[in-house]
PDB file of N, CA and C in Angstrom:
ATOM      1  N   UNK A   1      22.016   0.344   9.070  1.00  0.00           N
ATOM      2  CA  UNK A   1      21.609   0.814   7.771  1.00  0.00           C
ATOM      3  C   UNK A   1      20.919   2.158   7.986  1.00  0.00           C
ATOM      4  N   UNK A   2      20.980   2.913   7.268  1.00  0.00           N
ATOM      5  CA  UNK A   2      20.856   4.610   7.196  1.00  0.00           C
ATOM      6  C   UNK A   2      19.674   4.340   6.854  1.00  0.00           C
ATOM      7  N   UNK A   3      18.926   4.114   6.098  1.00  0.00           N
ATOM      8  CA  UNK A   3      17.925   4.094   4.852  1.00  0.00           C
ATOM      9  C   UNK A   3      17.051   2.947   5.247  1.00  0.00           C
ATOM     10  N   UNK A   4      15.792   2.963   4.403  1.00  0.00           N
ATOM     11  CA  UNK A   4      14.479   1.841   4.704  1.00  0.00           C
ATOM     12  C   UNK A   4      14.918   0.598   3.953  1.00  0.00           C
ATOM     13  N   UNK A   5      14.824  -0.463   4.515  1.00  0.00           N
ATOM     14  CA  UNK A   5      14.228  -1.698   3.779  1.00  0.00           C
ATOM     15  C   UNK A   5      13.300  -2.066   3.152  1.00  0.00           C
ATOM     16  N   UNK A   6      12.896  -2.194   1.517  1.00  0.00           N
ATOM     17  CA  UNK A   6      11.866  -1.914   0.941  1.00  0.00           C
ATOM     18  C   UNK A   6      11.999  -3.720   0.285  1.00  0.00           C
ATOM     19  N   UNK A   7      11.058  -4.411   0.888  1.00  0.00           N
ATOM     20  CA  UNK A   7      10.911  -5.753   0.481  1.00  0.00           C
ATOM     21  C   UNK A   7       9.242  -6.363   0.020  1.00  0.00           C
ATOM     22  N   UNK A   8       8.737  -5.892  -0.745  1.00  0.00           N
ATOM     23  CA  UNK A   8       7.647  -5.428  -0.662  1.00  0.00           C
ATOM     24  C   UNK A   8       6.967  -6.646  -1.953  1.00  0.00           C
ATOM     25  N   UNK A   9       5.766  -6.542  -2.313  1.00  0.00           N
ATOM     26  CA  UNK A   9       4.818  -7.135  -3.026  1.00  0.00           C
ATOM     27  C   UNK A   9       5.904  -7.965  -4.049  1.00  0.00           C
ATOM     28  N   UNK A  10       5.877  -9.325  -4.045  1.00  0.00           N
ATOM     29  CA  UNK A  10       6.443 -10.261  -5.000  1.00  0.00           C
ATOM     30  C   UNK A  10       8.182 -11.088  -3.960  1.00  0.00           C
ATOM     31  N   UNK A  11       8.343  -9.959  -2.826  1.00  0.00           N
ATOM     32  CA  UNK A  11       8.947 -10.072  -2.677  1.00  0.00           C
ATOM     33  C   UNK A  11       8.957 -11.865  -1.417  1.00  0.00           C
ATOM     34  N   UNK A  12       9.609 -12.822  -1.903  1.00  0.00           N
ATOM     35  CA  UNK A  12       9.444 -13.983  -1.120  1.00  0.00           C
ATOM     36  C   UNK A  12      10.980 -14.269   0.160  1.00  0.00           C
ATOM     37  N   UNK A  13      11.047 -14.376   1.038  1.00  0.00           N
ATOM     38  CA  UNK A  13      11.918 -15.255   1.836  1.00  0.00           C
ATOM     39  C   UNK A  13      11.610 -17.119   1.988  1.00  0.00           C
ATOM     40  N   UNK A  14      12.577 -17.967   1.632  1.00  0.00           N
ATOM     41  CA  UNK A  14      12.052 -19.467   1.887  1.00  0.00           C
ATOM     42  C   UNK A  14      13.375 -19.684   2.907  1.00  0.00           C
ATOM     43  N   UNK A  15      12.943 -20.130   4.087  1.00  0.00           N
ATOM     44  CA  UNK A  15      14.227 -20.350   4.931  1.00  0.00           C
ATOM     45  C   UNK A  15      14.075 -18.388   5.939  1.00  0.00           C
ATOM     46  N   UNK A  16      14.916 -18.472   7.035  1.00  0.00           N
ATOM     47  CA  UNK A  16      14.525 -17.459   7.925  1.00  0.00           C
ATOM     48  C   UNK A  16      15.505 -15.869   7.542  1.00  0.00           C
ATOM     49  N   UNK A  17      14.646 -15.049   7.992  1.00  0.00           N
ATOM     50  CA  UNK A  17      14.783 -14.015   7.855  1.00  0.00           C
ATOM     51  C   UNK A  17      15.016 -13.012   8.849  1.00  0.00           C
ATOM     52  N   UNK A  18      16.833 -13.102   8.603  1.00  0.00           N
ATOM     53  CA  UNK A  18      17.623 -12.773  10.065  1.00  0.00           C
ATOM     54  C   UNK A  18      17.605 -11.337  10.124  1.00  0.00           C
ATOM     55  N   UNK A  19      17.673 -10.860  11.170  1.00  0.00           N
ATOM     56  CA  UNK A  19      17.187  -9.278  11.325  1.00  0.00           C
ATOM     57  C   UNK A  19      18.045  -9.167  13.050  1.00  0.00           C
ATOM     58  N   UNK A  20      18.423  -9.959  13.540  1.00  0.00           N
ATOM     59  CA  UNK A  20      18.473  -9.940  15.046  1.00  0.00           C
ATOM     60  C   UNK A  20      20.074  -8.687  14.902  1.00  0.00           C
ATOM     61  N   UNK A  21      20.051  -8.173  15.869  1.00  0.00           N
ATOM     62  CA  UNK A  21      20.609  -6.908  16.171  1.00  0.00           C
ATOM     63  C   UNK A  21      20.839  -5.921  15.178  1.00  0.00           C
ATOM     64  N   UNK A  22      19.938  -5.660  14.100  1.00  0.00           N
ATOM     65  CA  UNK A  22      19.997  -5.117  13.077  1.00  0.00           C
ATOM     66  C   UNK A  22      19.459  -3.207  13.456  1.00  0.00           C
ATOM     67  N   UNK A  23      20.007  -2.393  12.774  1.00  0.00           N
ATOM     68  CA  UNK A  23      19.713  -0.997  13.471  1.00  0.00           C
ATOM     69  C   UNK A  23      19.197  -0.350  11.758  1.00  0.00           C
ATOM     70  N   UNK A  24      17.788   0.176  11.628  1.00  0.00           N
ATOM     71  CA  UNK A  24      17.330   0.011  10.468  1.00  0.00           C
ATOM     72  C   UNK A  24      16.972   1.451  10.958  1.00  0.00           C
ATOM     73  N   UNK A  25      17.627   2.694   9.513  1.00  0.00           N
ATOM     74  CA  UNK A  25      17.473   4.280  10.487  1.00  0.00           C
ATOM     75  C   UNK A  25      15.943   4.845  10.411  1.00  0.00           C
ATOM     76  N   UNK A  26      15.413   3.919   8.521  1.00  0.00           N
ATOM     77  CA  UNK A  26      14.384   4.359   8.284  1.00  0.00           C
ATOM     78  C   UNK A  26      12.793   3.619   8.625  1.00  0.00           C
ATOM     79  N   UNK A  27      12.256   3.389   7.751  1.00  0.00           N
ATOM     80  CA  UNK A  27      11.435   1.971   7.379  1.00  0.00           C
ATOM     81  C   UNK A  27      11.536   0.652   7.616  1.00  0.00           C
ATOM     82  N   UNK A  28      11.218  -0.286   7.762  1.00  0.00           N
ATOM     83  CA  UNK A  28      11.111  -1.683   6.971  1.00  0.00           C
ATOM     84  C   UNK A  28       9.830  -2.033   6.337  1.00  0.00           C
ATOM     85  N   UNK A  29       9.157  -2.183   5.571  1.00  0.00           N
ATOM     86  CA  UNK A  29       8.235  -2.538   4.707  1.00  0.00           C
ATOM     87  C   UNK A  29       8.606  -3.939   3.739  1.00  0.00           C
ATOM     88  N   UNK A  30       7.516  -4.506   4.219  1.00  0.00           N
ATOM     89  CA  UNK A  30       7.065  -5.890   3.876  1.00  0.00           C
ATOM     90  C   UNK A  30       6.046  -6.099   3.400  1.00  0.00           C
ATOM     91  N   UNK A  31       5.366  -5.006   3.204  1.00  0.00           N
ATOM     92  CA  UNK A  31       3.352  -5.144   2.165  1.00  0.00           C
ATOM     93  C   UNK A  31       3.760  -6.256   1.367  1.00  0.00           C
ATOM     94  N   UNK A  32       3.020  -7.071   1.540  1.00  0.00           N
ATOM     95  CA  UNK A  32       2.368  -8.149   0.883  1.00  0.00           C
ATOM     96  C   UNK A  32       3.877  -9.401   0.543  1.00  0.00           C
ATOM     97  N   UNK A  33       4.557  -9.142   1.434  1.00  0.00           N
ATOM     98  CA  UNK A  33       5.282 -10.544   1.307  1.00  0.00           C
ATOM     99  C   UNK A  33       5.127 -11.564   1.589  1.00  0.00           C
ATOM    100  N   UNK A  34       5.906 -12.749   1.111  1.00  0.00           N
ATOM    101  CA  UNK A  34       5.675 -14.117   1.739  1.00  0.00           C
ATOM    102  C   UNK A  34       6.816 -14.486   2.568  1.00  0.00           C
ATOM    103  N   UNK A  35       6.795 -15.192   4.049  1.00  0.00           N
ATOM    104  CA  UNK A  35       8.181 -15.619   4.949  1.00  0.00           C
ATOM    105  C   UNK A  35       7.814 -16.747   4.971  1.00  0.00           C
ATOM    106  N   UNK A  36       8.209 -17.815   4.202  1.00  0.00           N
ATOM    107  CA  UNK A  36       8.341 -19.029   4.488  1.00  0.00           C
ATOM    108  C   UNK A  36       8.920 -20.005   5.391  1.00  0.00           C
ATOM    109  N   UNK A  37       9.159 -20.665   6.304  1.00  0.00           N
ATOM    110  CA  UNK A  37       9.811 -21.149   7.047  1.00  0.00           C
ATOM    111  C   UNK A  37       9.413 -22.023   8.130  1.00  0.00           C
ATOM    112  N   UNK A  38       8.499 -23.209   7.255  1.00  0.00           N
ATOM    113  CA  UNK A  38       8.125 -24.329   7.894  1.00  0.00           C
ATOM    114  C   UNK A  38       8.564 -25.010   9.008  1.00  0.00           C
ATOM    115  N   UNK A  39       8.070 -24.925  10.142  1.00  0.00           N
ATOM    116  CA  UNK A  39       8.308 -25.918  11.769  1.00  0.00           C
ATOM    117  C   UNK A  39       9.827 -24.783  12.104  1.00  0.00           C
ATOM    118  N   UNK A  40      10.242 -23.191  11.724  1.00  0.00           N
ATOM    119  CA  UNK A  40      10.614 -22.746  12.479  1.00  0.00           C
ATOM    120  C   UNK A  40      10.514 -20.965  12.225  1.00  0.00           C
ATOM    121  N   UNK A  41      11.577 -20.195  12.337  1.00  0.00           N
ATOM    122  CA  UNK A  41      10.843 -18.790  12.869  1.00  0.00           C
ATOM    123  C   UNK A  41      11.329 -18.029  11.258  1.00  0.00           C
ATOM    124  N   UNK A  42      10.288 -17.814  10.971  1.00  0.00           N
ATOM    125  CA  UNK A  42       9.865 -17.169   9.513  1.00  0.00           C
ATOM    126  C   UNK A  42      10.616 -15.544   9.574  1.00  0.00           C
ATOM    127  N   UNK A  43      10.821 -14.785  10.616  1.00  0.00           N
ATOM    128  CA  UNK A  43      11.645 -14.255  11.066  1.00  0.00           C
ATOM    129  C   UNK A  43      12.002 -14.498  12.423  1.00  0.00           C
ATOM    130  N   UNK A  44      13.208 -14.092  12.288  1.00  0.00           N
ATOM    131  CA  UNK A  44      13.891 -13.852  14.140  1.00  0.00           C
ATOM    132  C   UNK A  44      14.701 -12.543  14.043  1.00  0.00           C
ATOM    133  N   UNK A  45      14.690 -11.551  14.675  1.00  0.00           N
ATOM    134  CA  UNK A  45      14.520 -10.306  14.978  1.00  0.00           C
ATOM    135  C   UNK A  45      14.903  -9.526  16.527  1.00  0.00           C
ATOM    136  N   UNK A  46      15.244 -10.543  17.389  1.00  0.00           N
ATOM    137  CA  UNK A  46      15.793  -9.983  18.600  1.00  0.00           C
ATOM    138  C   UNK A  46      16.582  -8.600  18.410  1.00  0.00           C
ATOM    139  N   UNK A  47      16.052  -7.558  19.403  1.00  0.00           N
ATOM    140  CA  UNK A  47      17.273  -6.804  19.009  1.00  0.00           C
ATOM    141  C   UNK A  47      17.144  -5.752  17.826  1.00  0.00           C
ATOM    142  N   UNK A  48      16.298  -5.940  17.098  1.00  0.00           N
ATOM    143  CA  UNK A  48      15.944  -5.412  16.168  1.00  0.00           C
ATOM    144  C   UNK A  48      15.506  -3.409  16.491  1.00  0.00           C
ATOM    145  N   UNK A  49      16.193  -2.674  15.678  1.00  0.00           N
ATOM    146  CA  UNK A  49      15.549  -1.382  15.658  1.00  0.00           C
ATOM    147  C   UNK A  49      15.217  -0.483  14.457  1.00  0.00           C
ATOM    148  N   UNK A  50      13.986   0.094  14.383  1.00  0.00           N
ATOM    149  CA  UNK A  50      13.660   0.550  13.344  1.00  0.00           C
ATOM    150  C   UNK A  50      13.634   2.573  13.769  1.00  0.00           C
ATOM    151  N   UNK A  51      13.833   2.753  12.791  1.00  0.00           N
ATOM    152  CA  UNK A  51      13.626   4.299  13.204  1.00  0.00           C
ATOM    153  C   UNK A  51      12.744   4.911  12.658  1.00  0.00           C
ATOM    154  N   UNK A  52      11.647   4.672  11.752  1.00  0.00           N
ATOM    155  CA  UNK A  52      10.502   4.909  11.502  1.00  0.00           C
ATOM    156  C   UNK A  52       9.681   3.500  11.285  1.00  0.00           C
ATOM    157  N   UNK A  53       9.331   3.297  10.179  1.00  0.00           N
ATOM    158  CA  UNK A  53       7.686   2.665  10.488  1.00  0.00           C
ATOM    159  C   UNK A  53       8.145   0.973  10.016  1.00  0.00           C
ATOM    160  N   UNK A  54       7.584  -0.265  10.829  1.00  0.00           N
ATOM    161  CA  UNK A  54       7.806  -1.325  10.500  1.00  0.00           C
ATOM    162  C   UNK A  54       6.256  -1.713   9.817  1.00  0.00           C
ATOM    163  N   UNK A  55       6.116  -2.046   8.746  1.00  0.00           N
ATOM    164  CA  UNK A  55       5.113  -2.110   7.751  1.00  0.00           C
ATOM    165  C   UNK A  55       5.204  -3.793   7.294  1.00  0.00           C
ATOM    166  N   UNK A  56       3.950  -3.923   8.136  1.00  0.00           N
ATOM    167  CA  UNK A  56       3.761  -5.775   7.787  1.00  0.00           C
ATOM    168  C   UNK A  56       2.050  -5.831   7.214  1.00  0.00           C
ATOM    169  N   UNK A  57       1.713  -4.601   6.275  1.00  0.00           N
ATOM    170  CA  UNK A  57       0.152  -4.870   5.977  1.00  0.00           C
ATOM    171  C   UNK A  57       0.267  -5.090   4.758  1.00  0.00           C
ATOM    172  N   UNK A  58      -1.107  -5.254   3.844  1.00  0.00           N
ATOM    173  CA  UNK A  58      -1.190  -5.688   3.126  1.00  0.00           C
ATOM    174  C   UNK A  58      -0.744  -7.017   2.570  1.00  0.00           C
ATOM    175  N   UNK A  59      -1.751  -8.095   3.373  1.00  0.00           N
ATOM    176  CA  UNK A  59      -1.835  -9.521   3.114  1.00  0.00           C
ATOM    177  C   UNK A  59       0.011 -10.063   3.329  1.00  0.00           C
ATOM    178  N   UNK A  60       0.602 -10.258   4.278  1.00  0.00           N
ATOM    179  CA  UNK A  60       2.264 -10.191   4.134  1.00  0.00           C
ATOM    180  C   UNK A  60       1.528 -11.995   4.976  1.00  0.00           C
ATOM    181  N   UNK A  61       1.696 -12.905   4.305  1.00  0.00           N
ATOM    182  CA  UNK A  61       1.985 -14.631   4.819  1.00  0.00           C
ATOM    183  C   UNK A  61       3.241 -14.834   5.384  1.00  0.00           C
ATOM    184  N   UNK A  62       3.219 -15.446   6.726  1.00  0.00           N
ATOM    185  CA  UNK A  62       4.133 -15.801   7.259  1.00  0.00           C
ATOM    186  C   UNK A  62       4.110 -17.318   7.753  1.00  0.00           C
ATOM    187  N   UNK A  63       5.020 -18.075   7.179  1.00  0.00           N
ATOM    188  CA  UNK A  63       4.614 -19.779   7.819  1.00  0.00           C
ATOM    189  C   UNK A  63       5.936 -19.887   8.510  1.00  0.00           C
ATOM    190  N   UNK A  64       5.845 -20.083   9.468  1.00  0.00           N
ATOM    191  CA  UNK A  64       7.104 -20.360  10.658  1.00  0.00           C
ATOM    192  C   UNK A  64       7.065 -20.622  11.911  1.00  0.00           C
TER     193      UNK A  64
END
């Protein structure tokens, strides 16, 4: 993906949040999300590349 991932305030995942060999040119931003994903991985991300800023502030809950 050329461009940022903008998943941001309101924004919820229930179940996992696949990212593994993903090539991300800009951003990813997650301020204030929720990753739900009880007894396993709320994300999984191996592999993962960002080309500017990975943004997990502003209160972002993760259960996994």
């Amino acid at each position: 993906m050329a461009h940022s991932l903008l998943a941001r305030d309101g924004f919820a995942s229930h179940g996992e949040l696949r990212m593994d060999g993903a090539e991300i040119g800009g951003s990813i931003r997650l301020t204030g999300a929720v990753l739900d994903n009880p007894g396993k991985w709320a994300v999984y991300a191996p592999g993962l590349r960002v080309g500017a800023v990975l943004d997990l502030s502003g209160g972002v809950l993760a259960a996994g």
